[in-house]
Protein backbone atom coordinates (compact mmCIF):
# COMPACT_ATOMS: atom_id res chain seq x y z
CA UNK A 1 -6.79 20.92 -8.88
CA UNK A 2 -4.80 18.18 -10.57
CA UNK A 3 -7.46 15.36 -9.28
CA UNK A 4 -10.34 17.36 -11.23
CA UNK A 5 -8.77 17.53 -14.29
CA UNK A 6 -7.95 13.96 -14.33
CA UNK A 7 -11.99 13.17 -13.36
CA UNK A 8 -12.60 15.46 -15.94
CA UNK A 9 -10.28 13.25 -18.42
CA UNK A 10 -12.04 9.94 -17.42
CA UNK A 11 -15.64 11.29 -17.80
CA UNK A 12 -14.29 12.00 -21.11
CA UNK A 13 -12.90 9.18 -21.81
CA UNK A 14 -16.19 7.32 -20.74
CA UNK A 15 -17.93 9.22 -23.04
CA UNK A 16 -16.06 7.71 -26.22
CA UNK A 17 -15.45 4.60 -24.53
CA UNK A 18 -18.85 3.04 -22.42
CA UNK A 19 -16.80 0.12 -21.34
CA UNK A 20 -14.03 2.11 -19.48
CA UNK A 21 -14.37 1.71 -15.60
CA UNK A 22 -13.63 4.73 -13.43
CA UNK A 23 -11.59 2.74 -11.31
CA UNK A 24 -9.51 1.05 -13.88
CA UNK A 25 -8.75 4.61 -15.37
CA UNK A 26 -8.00 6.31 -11.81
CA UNK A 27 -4.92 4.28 -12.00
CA UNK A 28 -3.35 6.03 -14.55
CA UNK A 29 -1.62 9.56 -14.40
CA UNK A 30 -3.20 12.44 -16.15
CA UNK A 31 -0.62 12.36 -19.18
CA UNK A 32 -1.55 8.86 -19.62
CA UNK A 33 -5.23 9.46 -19.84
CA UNK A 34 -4.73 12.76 -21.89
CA UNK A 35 -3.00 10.07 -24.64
CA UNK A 36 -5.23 7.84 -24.71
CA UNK A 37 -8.13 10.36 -25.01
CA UNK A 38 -6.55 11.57 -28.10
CA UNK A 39 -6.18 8.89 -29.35
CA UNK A 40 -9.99 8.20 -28.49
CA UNK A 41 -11.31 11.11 -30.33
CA UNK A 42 -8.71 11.59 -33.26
CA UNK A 43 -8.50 10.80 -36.96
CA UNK A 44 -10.01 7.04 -37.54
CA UNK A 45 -7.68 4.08 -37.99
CA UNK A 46 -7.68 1.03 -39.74
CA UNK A 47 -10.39 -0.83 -38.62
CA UNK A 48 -7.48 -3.75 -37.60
CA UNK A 49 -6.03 -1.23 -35.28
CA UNK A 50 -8.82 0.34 -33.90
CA UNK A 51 -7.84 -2.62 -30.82
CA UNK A 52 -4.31 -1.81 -30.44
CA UNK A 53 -4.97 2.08 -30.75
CA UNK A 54 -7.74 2.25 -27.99
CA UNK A 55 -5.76 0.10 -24.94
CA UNK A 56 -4.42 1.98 -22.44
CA UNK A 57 -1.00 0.57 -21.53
CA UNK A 58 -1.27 -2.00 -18.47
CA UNK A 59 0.05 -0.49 -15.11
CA UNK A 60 2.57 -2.26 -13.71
CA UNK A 61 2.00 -5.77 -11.34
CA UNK A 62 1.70 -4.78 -7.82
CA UNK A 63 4.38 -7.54 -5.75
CA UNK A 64 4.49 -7.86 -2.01
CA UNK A 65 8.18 -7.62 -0.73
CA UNK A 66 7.71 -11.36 0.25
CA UNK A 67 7.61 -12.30 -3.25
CA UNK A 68 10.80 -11.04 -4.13
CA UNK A 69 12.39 -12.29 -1.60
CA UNK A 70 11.51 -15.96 -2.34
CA UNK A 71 12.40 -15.11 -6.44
CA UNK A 72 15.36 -14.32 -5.06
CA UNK A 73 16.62 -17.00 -3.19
């Protein structure tokens, strides 16, 4: 059930934002995608923040356990 409600958020999403690639999105949890919808298809902003307010925040780097290793030593 959870999985169709967060398609259901991305095809929204997509809808206010053309650019937004289902893959991209399917990386973030539902909350995450429920925020930034809001923020999609709420009051305008500034037209100076209309960058800031419409990037979803970048999921964290993926590191191999081989990396950290070396940083460590």
């Amino acid at each position: 059930m959870q999985e169709n409600n967060k398609r259901q958020l991305i095809e929204q999403i997509r809808q206010h934002n053309t650019t937004a690639e289902e893959q991209y999105l399917m990386q973030f949890d539902e909350a995450s995608l429920q925020q930034y919808l809001d923020r999609l298809i709420g009051a305008p902003v500034a037209r100076n923040q209309v960058k800031k307010s419409r990037r979803l925040p970048q999921p964290a780097p993926q590191t191999r356990q081989g990396d950290a290793l070396r940083k460590a030593s």
